[in-house]
Each structure stands twice: as structure tokens, then as C-alpha cells.
Protein backbone atom coordinates (compact mmCIF):
# COMPACT_ATOMS: atom_id res chain seq x y z
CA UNK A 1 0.00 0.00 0.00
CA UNK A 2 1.42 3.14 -0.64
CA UNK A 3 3.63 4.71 -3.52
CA UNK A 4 6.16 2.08 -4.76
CA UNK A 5 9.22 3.47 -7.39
CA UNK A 6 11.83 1.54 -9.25
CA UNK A 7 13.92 2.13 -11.94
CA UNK A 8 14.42 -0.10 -15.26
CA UNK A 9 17.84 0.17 -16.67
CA UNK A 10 18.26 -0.50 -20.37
CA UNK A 11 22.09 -1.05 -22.09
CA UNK A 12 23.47 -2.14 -25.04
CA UNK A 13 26.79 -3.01 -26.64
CA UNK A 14 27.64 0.34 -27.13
CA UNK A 15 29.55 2.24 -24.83
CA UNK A 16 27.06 4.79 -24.34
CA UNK A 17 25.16 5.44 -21.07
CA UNK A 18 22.63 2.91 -20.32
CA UNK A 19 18.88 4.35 -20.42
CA UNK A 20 17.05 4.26 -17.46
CA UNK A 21 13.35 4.46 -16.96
CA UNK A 22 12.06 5.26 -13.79
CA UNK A 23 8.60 3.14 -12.63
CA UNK A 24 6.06 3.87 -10.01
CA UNK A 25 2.68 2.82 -8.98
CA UNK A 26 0.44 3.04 -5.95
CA UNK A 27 -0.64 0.26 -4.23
CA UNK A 28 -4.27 0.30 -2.70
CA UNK A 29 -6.08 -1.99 -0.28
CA UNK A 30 -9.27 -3.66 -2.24
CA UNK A 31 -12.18 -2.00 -1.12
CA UNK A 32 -14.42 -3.92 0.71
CA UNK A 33 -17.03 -6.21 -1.24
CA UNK A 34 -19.75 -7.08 1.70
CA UNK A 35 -20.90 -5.63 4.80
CA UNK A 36 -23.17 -7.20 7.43
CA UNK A 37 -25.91 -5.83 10.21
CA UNK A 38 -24.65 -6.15 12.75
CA UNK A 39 -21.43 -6.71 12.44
CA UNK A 40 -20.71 -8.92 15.28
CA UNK A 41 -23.50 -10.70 17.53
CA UNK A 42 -23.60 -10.78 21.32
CA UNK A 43 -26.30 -13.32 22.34
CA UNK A 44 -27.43 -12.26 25.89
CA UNK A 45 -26.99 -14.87 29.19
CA UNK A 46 -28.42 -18.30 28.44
CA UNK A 47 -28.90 -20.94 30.53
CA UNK A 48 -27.35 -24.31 29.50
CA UNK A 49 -29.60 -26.10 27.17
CA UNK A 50 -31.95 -23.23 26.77
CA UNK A 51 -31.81 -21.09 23.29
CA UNK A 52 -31.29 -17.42 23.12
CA UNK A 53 -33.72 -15.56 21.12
CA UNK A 54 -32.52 -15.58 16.86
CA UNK A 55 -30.46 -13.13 15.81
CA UNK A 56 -31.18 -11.98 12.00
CA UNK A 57 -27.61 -10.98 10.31
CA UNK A 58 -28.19 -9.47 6.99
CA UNK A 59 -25.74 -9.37 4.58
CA UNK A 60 -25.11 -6.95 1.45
CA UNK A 61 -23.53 -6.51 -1.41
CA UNK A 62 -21.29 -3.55 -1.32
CA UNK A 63 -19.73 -3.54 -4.66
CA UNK A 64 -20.12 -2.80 -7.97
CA UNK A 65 -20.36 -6.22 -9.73
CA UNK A 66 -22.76 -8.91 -8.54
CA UNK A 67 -21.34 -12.00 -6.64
CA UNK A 68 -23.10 -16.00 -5.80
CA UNK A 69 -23.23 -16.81 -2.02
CA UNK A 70 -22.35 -20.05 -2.13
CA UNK A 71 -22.68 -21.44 1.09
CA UNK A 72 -22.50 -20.18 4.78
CA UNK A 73 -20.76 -22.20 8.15
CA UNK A 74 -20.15 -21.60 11.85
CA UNK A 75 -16.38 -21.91 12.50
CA UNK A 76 -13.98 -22.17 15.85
CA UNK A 77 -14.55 -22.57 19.40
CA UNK A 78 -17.82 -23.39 20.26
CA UNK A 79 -19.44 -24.10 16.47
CA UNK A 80 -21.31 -26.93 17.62
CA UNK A 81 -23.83 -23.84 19.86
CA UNK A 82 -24.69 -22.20 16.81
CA UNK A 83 -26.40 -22.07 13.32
CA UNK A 84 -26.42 -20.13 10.19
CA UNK A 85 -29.81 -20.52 8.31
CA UNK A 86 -29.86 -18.63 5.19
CA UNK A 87 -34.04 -17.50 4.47
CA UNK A 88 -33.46 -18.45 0.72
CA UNK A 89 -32.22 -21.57 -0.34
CA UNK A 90 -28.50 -20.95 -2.09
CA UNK A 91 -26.63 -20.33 -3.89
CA UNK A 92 -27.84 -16.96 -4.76
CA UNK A 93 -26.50 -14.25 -6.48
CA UNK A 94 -27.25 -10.62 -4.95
CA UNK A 95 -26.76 -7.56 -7.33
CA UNK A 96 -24.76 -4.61 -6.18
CA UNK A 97 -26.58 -2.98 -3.10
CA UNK A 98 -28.69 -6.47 -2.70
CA UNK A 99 -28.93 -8.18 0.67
CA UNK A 100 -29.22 -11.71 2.11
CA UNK A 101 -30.70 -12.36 5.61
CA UNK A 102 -29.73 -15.20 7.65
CA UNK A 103 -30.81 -16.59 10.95
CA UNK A 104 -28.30 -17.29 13.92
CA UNK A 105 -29.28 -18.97 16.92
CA UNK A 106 -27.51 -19.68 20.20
CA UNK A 107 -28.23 -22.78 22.36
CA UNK A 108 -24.87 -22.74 25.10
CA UNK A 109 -23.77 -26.65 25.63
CA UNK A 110 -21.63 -25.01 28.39
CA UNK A 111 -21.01 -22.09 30.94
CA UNK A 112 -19.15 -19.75 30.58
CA UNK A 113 -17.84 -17.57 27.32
CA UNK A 114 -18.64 -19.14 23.64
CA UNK A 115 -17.45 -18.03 21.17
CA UNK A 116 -17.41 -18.72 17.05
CA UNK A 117 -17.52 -16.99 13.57
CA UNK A 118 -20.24 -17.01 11.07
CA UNK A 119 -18.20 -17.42 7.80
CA UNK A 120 -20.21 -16.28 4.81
CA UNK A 121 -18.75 -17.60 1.23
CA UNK A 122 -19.04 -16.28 -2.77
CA UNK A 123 -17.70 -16.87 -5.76
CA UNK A 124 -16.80 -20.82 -5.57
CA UNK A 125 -15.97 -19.98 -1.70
CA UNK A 126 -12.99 -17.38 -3.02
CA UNK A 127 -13.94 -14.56 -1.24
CA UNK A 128 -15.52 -14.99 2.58
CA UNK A 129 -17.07 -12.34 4.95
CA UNK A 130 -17.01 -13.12 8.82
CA UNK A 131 -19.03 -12.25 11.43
CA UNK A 132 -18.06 -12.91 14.59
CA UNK A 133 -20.24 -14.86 17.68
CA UNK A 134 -20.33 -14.28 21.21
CA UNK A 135 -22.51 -15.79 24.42
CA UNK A 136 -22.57 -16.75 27.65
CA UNK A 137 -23.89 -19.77 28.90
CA UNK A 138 -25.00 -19.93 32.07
CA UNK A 139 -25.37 -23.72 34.25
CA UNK A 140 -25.54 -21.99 37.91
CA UNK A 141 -28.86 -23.13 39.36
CA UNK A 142 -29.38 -25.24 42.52
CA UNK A 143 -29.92 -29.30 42.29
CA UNK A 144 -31.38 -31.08 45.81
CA UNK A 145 -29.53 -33.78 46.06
CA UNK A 146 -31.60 -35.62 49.04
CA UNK A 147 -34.94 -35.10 50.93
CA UNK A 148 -35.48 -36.87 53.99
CA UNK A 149 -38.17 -37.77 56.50
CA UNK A 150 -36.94 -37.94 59.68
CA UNK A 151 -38.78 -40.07 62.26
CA UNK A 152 -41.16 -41.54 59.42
CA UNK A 153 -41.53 -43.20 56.33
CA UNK A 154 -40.69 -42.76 52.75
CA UNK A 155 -43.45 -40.73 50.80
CA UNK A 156 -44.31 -39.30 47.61
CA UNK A 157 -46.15 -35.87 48.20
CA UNK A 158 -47.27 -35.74 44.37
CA UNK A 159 -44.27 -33.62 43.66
CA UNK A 160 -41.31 -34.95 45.35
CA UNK A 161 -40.44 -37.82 47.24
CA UNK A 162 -39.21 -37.83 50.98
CA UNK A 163 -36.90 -40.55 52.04
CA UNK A 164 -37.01 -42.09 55.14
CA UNK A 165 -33.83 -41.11 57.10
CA UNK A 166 -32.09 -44.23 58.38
CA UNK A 167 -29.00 -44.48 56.34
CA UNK A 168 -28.48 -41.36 56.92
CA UNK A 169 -28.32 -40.78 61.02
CA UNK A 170 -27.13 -42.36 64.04
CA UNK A 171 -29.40 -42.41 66.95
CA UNK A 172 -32.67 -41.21 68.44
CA UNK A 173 -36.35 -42.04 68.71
CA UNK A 174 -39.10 -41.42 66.24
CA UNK A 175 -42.25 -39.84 67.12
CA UNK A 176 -45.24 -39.26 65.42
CA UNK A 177 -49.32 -37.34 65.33
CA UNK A 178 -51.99 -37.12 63.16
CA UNK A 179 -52.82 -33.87 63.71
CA UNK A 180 -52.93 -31.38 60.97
CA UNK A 181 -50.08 -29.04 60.51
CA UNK A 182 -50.42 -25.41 59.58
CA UNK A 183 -47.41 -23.34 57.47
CA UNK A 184 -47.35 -26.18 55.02
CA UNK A 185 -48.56 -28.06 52.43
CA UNK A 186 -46.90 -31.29 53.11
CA UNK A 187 -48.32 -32.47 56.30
CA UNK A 188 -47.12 -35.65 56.30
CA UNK A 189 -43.19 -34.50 56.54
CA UNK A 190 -44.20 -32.60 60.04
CA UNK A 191 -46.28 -35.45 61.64
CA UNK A 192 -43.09 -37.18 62.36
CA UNK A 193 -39.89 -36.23 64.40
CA UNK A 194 -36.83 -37.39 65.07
CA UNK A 195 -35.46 -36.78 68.50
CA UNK A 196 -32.95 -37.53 71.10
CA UNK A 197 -32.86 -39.10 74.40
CA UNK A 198 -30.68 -37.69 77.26
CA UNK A 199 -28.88 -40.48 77.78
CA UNK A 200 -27.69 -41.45 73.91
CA UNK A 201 -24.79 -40.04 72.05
CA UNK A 202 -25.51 -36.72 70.04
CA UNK A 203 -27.81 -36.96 67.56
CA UNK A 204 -26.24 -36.92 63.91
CA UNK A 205 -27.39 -36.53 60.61
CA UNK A 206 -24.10 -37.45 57.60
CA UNK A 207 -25.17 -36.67 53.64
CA UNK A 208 -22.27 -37.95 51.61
CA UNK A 209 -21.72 -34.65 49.16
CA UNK A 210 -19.01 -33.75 46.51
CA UNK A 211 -16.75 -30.80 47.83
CA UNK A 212 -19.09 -27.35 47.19
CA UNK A 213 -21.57 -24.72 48.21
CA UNK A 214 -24.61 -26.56 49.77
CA UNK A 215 -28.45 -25.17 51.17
CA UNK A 216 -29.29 -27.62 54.07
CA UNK A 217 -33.08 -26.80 54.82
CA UNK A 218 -33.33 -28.14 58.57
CA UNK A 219 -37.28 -28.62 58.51
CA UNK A 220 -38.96 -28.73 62.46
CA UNK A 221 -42.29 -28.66 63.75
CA UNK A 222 -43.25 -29.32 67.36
CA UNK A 223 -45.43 -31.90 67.59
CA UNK A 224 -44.80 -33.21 71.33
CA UNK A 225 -47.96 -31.21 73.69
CA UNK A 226 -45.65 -32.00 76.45
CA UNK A 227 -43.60 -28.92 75.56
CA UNK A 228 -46.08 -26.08 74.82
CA UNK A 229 -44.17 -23.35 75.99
CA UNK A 230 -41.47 -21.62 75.49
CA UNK A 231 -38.32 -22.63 76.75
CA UNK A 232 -39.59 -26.44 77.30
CA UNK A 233 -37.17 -27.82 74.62
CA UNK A 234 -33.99 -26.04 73.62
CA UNK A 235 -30.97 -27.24 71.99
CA UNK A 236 -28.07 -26.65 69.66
CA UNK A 237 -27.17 -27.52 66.02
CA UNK A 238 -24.12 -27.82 64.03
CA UNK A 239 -22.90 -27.98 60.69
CA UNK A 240 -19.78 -29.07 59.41
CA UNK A 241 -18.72 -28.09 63.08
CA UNK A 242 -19.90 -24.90 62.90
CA UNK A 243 -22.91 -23.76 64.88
CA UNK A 244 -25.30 -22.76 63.28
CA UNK A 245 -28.77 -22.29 65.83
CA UNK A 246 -27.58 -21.87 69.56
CA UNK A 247 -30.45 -22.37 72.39
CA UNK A 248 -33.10 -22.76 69.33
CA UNK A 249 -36.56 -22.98 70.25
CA UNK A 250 -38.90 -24.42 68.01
CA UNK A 251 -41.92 -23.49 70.16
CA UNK A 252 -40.81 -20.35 70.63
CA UNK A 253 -40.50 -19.33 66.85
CA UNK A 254 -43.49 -21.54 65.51
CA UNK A 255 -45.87 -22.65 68.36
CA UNK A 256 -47.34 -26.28 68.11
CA UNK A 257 -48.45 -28.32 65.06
CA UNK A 258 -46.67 -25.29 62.98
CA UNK A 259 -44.01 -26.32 60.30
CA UNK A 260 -40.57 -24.07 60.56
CA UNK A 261 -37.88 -23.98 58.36
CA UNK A 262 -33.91 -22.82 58.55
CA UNK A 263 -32.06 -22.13 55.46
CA UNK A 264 -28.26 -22.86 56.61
CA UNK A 265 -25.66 -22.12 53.87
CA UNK A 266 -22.73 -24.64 53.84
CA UNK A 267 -19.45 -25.37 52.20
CA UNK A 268 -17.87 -28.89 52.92
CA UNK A 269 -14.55 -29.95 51.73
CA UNK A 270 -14.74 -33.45 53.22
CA UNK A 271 -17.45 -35.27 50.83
CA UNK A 272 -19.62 -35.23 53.79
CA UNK A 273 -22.18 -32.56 55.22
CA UNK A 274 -22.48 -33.45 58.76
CA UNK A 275 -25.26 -32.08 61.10
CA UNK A 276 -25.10 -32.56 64.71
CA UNK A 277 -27.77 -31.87 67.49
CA UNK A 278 -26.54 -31.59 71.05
CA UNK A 279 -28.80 -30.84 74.35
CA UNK A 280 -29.52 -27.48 76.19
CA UNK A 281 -33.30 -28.55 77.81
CA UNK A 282 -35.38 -31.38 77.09
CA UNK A 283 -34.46 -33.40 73.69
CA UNK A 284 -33.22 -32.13 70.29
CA UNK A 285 -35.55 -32.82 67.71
CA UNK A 286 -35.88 -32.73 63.65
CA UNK A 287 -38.85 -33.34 61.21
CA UNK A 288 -36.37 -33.42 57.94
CA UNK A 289 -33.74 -32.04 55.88
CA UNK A 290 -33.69 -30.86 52.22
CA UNK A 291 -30.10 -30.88 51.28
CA UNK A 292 -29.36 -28.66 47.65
CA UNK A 293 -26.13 -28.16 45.77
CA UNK A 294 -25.59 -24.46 44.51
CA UNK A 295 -23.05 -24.88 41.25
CA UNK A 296 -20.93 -21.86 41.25
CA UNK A 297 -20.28 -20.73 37.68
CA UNK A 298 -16.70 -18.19 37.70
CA UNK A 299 -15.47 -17.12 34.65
CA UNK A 300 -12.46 -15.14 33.70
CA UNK A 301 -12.81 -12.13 30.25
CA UNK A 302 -9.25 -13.34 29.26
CA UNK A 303 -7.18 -16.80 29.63
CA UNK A 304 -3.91 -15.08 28.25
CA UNK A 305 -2.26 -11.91 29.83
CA UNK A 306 0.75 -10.76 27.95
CA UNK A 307 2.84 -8.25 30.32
CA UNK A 308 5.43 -7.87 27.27
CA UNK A 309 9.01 -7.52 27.82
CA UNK A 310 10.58 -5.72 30.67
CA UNK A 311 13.90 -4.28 31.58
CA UNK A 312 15.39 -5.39 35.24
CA UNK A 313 13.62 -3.82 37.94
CA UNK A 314 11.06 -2.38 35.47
CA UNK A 315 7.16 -3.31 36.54
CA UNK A 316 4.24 -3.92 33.97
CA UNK A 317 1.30 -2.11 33.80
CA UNK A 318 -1.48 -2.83 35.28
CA UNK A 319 -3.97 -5.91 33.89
CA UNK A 320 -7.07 -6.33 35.20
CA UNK A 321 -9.11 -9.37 34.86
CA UNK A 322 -12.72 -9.63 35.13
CA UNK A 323 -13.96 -12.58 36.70
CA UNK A 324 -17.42 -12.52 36.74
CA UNK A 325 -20.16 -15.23 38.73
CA UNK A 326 -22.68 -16.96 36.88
CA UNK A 327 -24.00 -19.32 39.84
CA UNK A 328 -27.13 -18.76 42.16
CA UNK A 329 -24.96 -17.87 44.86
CA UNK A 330 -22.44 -15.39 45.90
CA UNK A 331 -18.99 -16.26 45.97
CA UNK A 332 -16.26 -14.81 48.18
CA UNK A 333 -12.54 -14.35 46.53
CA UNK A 334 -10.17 -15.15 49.42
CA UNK A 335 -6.78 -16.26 47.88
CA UNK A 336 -5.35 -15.73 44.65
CA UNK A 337 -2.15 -17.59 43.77
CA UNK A 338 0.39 -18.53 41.02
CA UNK A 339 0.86 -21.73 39.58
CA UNK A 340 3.82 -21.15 37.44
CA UNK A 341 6.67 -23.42 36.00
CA UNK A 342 9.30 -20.80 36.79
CA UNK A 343 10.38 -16.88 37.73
CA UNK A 344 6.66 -17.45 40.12
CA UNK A 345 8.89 -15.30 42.89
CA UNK A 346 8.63 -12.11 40.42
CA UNK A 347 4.98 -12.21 40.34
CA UNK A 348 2.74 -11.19 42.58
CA UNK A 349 -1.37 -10.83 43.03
CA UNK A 350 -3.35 -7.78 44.68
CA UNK A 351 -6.88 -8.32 45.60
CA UNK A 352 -9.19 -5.40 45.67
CA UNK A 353 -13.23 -5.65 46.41
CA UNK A 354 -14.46 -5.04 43.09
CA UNK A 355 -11.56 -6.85 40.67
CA UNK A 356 -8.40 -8.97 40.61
CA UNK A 357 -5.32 -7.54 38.88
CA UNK A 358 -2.14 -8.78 38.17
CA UNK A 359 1.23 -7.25 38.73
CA UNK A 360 4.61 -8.13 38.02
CA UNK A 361 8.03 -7.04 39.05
CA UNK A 362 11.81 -8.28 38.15
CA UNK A 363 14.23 -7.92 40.60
């Protein structure tokens, strides 16, 4: 591109000066033969398995000659989320200024960033325009991964079914009414108990779970008109070691025959969620739990950073790196850290409330 000059020298046998001719010529970049609307798609946030509303990309013919579109593809990353449906069957061939719409549609296999290209071909596929393809698919949601019925039976409610909750605990008696239950629809899960005698080892409760973010629904109700009032039957419960209701008082919160139910948030690292019940006054007591996995979707704007090349002593600018969470829950940043195959001394993290950066220094 640009103005190019040479010269062509001419000679001959003669001892006269050669003749030279000097050449030049400009050099100019093609002008552009196609243009599409939009020019690049962002599909909004989709949830995995779900499709994102169709995008329309309309093509047209730019130049002065008329061309054949010949065929159309999705190309890279994630080409297997997307498709290209041209409205008129091909190949056609659009005049100068004509246009071709096509349909693109986004249906994320994964979370996270997809990306791809929607390659448009002419002329026997020797001239291509591309459109580039962007979504986010989004698999946060919450799965329960057991119900139980603590003190009773297995049942089936018409929506879900409650297991009954011996492999899952250790001790304690089962107790049981038939009197109706108010605060509920599913009666049946509060007419039974679970509780535990003064004399037998702390009640426990152990739901084998992967490593993650976990809602344990603790589900009570008391049922026991022995204990009408408050402060009759008090007692503690743990999670994962952690307490997580101190000198809890069903009665107190719900009166009798009224369900009650405590939403504890849990992390376990151990493949087990343990929940313990230990004694204050009277006997601990449970009418079920509802155990739920949140999946915690993070995602980073950039896998590469390139810091460049630095003298000694000299420090990069600054890179941030959005990392941005797709799941149901919240999700604390505590610790960032290198994994690196060398020079990992030179490079260090700083953690601020709103983004992660990296910085880098040689000594």
C-alpha cells in the first residue's frame, strides 16, 4: 500500500550510457465487497440447554459487480452452539446494493464464554465475509440432592419424594401425630420427628456430598404437647462443626403443630455434610432435611495476559481481569495464587473488592 518506485535500466553493446526508466505505482487496499448488520452478535446470558432468542444478520452486497453466495458455516470454538440458516435456499447471487438475511441462533452446551464466527462464502468460496459470535452460557442453578423424612416413612407428596432417614443418622427415637399441621402443604413430613434421648450419644445426621456450596433446609415442627411453651425444649445444632442455631426454640418461633424452616448455607470440603444436634433442655428434635447443591459458575474475560518484555527492575502495567459469577450464589474471593513453571517469585497478586489484577516485578 502506498507509492512504490523503481527504476528499469536498459544497455546495449555500445559504450554509451545505459537508459534508465524510472517506474512507479500506488498500491491500494481492495475495497471492501460485503458488509453485514450487525457486524458482530452478542447473544445475551443463556442458561445451558436453553436457546437465546434468533439473531437476524443481513448481509449486502457492497460492490459494484454482482457476486453467488455459495454457502454459509459456523467456525472455531464453540461451532457446535450455533447455526447459520440462510431464508433463501442458495446459492444466490445478490446484485450490487442487494442483501441476504440469515438466521443465527444460540443454544450454550456449556457455561461460561462461547465463542465462534459465522463465515459467509461467494464466488466458488474465493472470497468470505465473517461475522463474529459471542454468548454466555450460564449452568448456575441449585440441584437437591436428598430429601429426607426424619422419624417416618418414605413418601411421595405428588411432587417430590421424601426418604425415610435411616442411612443417613445415628441415633434417636421417632415420634409421630396425626394432627394437621399449619405453614405447610406437606403435612405428612411434620407429623413425624426425630429426637434424642438424654442419655444417647448426640444426635447426627451425615449426607455424603461432593466438595461445594450446599443449602441444608433443617425442617422442624413441634409436635410433642408436652412442651407447649417456650423454653420447654432447647438445643443446639451444628454444621460441618460450625454452629449454626444456639439455644433454638422451636416453640418459641413456631408454636405447636406449625411447620418451621432454617435455610443454613454450607461449604464442605470433606465429601460429607455433617449435622449434629446436642442438648440445652429437654431433647433435640428434627422433622427433615432438604439438602441442595448451589453450582458456582466463575469465569475469567481473558485466559492469556501478555505483560510484554521488561527491563530489570522495570514493573508492567497494570492488567485487570474480570472474573465474573454466573452461579445462584455469591462467591467470596479469598486467595489468589500462582501456579507457574518458573520466575513465580517475580509475580505477585493484589486483591481489591471489586476486581483482581495482576502485577509483576523483576528484581
Amino acid at each position: 500500500m502506498g507509492l512504490h518506485t523503481a527504476e528499469l535500466q536498459t544497455g546495449s553493446d555500445s559504450l554509451t550510457s545505459p537508459d534508465q526508466i524510472t517506474l512507479s505505482g500506488t498500491g491500494r487496499i481492495a475495497p471492501p465487497q460485503f458488509e453485514a448488520i450487525p457486524p458482530s452478535i452478542g447473544f445475551p446470558m443463556t442458561a445451558v440447554g436453553t436457546s437465546a432468542p434468533p439473531v437476524t444478520l443481513v448481509v449486502s452486497n457492497i460492490s459494484n459487480v454482482s457476486h453467488t453466495l455459495m454457502a454459509v458455516e459456523i467456525t472455531d470454538d464453540a461451532l457446535a452452539e450455533y447455526t447459520l440458516t440462510p431464508l433463501l435456499s442458495l446459492p444466490i447471487v445478490p446484485a450490487p446494493g442487494d442483501t441476504a438475511s440469515l438466521n443465527v441462533d444460540y443454544q450454550p452446551a456449556r457455561s461460561g464464554v462461547r465463542s465462534a464466527n459465522a463465515a459467509v462464502h461467494f464466488d466458488a468460496n474465493t472470497q468470505h465475509h465473517i461475522v463474529p459470535l459471542s454468548g454466555i452460557g450460564q449452568g448456575g442453578g441449585t440441584r437437591t440432592r436428598y430429601r429426607v423424612n426424619s422419624g417416618g416413612p418414605t413418601f411421595n407428596n405428588g411432587i417430590d419424594v421424601w426418604e425415610e432417614d435411616s442411612p443417613y443418622q445415628n441415633t434417636g427415637n421417632s415420634y409421630t401425630t396425626v394432627e394437621a399441621i399449619s405453614n405447610t402443604v406437606v403435612d405428612t413430613l411434620y407429623q413425624s420427628q426425630r429426637w434424642d434421648p438424654l442419655n444417647a450419644p448426640d444426635m447426627e445426621y451425615a449426607f455424603p456430598a461432593p466438595a461445594g456450596f450446599y443449602s441444608v433446609q433443617l425442617h422442624f415442627a413441634e409436635i410433642f404437647n408436652g412442651v407447649n411453651f417456650v423454653g420447654a425444649r432447647v438445643f443446639n445444632v451444628q454444621i460441618e462443626g460450625q454452629t449454626v442455631l444456639t439455644n433454638f426454640d422451636v416453640y418459641a418461633e413456631a408454636e405447636l403443630y406449625t411447620a418451621l424452616i432454617k435455610d443454613i448455607p454450607v461449604i464442605t470440603t470433606d465429601g460429607v455434610i455433617n449435622v449434629t444436634f446436642s442438648h440445652s433442655v429437654e431433647n433435640p428434635n428434627v422433622s427433615g432435611f432438604k439438602v441442595s447443591k448451589h453450582d458456582v459458575e466463575l469465569i475469567v474475560d481473558q485466559h492469556v495476559v501478555a505483560l510484554g518484555h521488561l527491563s530489570l527492575g522495570q514493573s508492567s502495567p497494570t492488567n485487570t481481569v474480570m472474573l465474573t459469577n454466573l452461579g445462584s450464589e455469591a462467591l467470596e474471593i479469598t486467595e489468589l495464587s500462582f501456579i507457574a513453571a518458573s520466575e513465580s517469585t517475580n509475580l505477585t497478586f493484589t486483591l481489591n473488592t471489586t476486581n483482581a489484577f495482576i502485577k509483576t516485578s523483576i528484581p
